[in-house]
Structure formats: structure tokens, C-alpha cells
PDB file of N, CA and C in Angstrom:
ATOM      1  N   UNK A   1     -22.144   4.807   1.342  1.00  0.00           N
ATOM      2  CA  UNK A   1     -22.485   3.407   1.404  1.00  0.00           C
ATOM      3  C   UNK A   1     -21.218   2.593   1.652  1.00  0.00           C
ATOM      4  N   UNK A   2     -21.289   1.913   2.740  1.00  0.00           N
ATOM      5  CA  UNK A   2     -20.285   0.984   3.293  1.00  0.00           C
ATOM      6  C   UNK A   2     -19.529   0.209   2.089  1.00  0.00           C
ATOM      7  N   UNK A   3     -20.545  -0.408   1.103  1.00  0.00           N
ATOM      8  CA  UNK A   3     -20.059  -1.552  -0.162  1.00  0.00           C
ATOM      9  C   UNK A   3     -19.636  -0.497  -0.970  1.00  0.00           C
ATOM     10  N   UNK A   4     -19.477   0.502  -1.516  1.00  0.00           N
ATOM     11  CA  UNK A   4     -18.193   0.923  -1.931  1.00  0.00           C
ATOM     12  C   UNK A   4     -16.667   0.773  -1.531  1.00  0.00           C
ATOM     13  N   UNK A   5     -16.354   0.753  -0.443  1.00  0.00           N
ATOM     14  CA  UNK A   5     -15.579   1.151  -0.164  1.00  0.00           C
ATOM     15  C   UNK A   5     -14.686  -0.868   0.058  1.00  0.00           C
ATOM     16  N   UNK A   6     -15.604  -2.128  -0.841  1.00  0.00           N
ATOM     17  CA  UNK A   6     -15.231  -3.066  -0.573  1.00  0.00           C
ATOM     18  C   UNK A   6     -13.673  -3.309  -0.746  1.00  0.00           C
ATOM     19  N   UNK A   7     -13.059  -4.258  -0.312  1.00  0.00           N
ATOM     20  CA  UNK A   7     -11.387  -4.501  -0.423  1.00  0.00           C
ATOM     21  C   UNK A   7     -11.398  -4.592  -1.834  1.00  0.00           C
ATOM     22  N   UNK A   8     -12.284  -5.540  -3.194  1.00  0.00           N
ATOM     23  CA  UNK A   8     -11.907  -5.584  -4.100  1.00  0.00           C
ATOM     24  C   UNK A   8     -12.240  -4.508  -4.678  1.00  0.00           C
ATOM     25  N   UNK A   9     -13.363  -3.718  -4.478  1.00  0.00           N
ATOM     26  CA  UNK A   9     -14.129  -2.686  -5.347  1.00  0.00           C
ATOM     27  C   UNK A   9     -12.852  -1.589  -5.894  1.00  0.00           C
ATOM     28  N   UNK A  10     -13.187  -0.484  -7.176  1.00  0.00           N
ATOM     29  CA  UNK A  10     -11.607   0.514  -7.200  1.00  0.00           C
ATOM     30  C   UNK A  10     -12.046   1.439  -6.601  1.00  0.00           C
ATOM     31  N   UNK A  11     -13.151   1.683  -5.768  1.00  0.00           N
ATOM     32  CA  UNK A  11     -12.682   2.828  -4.837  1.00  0.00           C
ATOM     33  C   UNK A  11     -12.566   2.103  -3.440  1.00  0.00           C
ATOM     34  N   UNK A  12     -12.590   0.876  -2.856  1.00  0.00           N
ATOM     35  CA  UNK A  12     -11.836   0.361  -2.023  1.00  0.00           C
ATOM     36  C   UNK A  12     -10.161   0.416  -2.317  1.00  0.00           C
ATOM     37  N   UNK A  13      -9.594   0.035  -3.400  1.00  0.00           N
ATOM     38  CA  UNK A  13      -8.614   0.254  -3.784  1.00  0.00           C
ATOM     39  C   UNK A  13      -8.005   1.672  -3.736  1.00  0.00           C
ATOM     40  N   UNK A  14      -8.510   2.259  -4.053  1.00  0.00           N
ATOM     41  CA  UNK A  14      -8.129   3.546  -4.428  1.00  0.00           C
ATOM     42  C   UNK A  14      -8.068   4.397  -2.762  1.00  0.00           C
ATOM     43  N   UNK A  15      -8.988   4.030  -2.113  1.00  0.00           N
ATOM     44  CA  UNK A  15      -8.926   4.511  -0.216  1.00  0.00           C
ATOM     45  C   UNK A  15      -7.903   4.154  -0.189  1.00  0.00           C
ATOM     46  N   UNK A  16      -7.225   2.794   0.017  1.00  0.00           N
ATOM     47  CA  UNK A  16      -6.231   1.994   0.728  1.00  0.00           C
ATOM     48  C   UNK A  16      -4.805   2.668   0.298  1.00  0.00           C
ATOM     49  N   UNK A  17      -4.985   3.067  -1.535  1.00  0.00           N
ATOM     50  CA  UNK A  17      -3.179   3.569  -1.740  1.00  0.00           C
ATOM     51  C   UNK A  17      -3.285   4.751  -1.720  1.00  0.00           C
ATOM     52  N   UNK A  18      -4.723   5.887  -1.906  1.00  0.00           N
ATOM     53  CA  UNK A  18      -4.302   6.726  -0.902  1.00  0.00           C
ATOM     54  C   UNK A  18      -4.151   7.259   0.298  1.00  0.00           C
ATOM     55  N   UNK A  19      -4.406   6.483   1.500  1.00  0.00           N
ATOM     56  CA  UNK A  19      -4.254   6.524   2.705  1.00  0.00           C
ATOM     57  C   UNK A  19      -2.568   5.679   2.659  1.00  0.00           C
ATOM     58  N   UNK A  20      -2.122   5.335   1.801  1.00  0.00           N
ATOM     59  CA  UNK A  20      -0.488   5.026   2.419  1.00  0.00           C
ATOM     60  C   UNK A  20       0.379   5.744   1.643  1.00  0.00           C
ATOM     61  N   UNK A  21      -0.492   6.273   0.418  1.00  0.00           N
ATOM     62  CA  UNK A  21       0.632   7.778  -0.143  1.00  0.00           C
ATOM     63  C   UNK A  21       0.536   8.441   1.273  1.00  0.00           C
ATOM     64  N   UNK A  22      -0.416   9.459   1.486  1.00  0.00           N
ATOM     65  CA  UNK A  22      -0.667  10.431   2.942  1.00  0.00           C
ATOM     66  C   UNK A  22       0.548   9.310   3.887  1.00  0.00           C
ATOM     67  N   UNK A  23       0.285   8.332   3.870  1.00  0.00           N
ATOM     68  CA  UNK A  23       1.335   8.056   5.542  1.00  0.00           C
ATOM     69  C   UNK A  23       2.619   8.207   4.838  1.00  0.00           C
ATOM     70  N   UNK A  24       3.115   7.965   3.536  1.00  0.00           N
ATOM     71  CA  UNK A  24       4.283   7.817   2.782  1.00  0.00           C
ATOM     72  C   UNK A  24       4.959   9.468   2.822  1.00  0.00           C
ATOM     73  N   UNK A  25       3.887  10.427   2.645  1.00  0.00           N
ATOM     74  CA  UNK A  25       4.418  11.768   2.742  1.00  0.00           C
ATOM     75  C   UNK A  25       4.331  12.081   4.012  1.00  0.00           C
ATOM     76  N   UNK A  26       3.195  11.674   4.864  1.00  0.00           N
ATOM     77  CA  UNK A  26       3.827  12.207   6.382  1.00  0.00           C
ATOM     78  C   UNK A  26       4.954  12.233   6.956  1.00  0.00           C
ATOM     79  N   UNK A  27       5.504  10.680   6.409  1.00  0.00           N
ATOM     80  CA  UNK A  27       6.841  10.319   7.129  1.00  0.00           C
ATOM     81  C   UNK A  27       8.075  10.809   6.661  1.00  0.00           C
ATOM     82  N   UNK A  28       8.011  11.648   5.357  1.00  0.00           N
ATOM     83  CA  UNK A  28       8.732  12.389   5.284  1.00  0.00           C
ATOM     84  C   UNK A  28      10.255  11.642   5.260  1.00  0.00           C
ATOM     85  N   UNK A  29      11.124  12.710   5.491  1.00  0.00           N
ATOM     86  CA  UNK A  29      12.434  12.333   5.414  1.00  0.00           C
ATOM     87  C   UNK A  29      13.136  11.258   6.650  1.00  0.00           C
ATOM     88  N   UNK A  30      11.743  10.698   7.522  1.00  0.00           N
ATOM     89  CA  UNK A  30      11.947   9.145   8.156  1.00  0.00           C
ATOM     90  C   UNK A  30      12.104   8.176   7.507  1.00  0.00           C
ATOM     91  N   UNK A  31      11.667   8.012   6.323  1.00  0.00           N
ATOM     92  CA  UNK A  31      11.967   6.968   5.428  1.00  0.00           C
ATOM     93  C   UNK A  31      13.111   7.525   4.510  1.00  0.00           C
ATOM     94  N   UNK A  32      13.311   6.439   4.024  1.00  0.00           N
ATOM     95  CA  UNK A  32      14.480   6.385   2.707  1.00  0.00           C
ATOM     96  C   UNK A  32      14.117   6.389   1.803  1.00  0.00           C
ATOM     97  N   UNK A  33      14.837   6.982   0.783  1.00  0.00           N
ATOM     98  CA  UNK A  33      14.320   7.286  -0.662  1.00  0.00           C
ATOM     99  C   UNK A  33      13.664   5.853  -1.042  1.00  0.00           C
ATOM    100  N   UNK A  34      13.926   4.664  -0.914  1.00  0.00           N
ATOM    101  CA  UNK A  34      13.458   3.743  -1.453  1.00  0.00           C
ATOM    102  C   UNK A  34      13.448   3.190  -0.575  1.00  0.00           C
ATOM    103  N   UNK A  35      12.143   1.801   0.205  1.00  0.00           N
ATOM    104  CA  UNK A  35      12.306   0.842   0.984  1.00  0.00           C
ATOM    105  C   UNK A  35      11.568  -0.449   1.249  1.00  0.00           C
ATOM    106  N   UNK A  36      11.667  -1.023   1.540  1.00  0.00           N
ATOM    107  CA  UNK A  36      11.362  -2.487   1.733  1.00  0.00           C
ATOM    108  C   UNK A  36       9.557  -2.311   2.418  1.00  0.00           C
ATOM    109  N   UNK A  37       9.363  -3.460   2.059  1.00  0.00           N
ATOM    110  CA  UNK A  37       7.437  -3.081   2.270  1.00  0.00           C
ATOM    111  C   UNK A  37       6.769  -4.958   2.468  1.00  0.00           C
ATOM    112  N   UNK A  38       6.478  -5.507   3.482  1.00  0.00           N
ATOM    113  CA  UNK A  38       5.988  -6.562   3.207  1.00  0.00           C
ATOM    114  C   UNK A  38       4.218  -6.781   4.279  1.00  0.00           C
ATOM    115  N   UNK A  39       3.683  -7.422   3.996  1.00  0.00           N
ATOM    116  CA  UNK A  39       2.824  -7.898   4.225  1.00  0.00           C
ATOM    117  C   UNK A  39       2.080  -9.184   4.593  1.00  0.00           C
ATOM    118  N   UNK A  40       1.148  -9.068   5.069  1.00  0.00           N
ATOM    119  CA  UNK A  40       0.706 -11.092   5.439  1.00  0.00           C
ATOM    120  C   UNK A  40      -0.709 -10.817   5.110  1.00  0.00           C
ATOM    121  N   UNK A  41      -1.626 -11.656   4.619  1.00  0.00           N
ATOM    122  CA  UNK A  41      -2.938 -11.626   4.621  1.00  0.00           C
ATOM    123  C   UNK A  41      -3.377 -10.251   3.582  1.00  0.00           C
ATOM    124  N   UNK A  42      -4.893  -9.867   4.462  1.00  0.00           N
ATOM    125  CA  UNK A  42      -4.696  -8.474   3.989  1.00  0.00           C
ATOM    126  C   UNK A  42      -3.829  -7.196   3.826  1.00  0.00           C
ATOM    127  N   UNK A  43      -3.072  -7.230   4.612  1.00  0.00           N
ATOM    128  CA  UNK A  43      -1.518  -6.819   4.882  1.00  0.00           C
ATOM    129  C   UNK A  43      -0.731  -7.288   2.858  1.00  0.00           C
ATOM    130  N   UNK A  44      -0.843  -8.206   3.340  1.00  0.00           N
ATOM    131  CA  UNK A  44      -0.317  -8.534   1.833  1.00  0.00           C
ATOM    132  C   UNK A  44      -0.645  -7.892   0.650  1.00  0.00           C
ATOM    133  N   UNK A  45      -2.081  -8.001   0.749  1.00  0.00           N
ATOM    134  CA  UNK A  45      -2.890  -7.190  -0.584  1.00  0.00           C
ATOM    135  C   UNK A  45      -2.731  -6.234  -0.832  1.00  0.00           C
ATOM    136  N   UNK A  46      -2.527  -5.489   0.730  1.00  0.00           N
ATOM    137  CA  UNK A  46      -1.973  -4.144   0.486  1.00  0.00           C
ATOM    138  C   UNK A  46      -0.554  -3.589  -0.114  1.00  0.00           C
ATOM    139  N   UNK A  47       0.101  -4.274   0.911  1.00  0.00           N
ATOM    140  CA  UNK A  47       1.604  -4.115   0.384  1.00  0.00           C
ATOM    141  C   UNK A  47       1.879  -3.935  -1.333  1.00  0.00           C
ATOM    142  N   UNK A  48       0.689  -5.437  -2.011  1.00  0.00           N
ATOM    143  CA  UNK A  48       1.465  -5.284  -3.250  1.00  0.00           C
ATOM    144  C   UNK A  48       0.106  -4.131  -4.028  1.00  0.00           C
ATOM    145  N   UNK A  49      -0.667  -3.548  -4.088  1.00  0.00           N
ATOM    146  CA  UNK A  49      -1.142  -2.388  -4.195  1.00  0.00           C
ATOM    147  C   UNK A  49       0.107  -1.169  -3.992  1.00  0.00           C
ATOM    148  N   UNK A  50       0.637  -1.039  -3.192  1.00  0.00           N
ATOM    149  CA  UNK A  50       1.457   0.088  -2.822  1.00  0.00           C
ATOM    150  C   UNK A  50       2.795  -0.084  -3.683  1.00  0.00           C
ATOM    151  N   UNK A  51       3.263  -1.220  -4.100  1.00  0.00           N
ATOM    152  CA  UNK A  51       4.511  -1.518  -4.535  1.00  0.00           C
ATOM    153  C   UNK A  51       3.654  -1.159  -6.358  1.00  0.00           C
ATOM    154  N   UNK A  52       2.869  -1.736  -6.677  1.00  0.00           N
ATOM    155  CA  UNK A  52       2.128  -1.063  -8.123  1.00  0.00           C
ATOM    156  C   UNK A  52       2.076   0.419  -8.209  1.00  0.00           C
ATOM    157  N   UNK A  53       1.711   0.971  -7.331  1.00  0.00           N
ATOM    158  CA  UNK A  53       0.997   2.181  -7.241  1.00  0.00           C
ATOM    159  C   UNK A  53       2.321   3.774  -6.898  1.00  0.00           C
ATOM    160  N   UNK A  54       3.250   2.553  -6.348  1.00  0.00           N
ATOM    161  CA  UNK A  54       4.069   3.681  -5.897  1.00  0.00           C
ATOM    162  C   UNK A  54       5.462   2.719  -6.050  1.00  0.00           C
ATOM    163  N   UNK A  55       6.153   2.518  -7.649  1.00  0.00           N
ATOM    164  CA  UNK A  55       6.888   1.681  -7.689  1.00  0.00           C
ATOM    165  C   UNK A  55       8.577   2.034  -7.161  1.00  0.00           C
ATOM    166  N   UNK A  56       8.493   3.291  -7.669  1.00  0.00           N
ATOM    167  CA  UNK A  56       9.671   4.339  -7.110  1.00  0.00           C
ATOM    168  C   UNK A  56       9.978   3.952  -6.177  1.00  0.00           C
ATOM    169  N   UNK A  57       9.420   3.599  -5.052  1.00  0.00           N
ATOM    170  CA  UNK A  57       9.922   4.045  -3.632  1.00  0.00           C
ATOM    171  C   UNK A  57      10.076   2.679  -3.241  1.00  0.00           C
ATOM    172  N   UNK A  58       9.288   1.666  -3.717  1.00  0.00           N
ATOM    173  CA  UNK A  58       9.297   0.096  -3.176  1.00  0.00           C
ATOM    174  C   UNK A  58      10.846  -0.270  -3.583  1.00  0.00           C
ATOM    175  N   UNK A  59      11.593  -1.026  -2.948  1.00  0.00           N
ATOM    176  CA  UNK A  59      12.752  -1.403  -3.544  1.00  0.00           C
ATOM    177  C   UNK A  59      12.606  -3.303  -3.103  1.00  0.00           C
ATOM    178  N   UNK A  60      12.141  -3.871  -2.728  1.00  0.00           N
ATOM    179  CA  UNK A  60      11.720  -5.161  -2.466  1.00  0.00           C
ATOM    180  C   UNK A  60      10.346  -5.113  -1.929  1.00  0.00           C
ATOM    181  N   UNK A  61       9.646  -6.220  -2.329  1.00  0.00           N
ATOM    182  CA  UNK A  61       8.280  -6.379  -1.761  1.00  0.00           C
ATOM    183  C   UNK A  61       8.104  -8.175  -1.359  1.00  0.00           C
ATOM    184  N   UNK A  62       7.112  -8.302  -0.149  1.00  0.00           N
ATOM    185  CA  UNK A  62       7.121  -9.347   1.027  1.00  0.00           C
ATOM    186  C   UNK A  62       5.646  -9.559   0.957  1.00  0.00           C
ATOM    187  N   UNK A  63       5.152 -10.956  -0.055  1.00  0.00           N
ATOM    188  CA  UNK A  63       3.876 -11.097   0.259  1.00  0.00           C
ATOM    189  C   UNK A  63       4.060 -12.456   1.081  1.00  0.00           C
ATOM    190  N   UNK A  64       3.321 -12.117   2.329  1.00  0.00           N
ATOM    191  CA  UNK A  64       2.872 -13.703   2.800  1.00  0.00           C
ATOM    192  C   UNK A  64       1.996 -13.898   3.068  1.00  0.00           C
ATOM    193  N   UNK A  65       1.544 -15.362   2.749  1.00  0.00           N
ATOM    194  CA  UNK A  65      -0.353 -15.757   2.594  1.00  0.00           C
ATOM    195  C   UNK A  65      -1.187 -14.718   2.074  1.00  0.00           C
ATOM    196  N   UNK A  66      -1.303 -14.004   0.942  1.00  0.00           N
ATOM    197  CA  UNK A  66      -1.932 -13.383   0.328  1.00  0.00           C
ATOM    198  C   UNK A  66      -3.534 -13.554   0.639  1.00  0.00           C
TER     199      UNK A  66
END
């Protein structure tokens, strides 16, 4: 069912930070141990989801227009 998977719902949540752990380990040793992460809009929402979820690695976070 589509409405699970809403932006606020927690398994909408829960899709979104794990689909950017998976891109976070794809990229492997392309990224830096720690790095910068910002966002605009939904972009935003996400960003700060990922900076909660995966605080280790965020070293600044960029919300604009949330």
C-alpha cells in the first residue's frame, strides 16, 4: 500500500535512511570519514533524518526551506 510508505509515516522514514545508508556504503571509500550533507525542501527533511540517523559521519548539516 502506497500510504505506508508516506514522508511522515516511520516506515516512510525508515525507506528514506535506509536507502541513504545503502548509497552511504556504496560510496565507499569516495566519501570521507565524515562529511557535509545539506538540503532544500524535501531535500531538507531528508538531510536532517540522515544527520539523526547516521550522526558519525555528518560533520555539518544545511537545512534550507524545510
Amino acid at each position: 500500500d502506497r500510504l505506508q510508505y508516506a514522508v511522515g509515516s516511520e516506515q516512510g522514514q525508515a525507506f528514506i535512511v535506509d536507502w541513504w545508508k545503502g548509497w552511504i556504503n556504496a560510496m565507499g571509500s569516495e566519501l570521507p570519514e565524515t562529511f557535509s550533507i545539506a538540503g532544500k525542501a524535501n531535500g531538507g527533511y531528508q538531510a536532517g533524518l540522515i544527520a539523526t540517523h547516521c550522526p558519525g559521519k555528518i560533520d555539518k548539516l544545511l537545512i534550507l526551506a524545510p
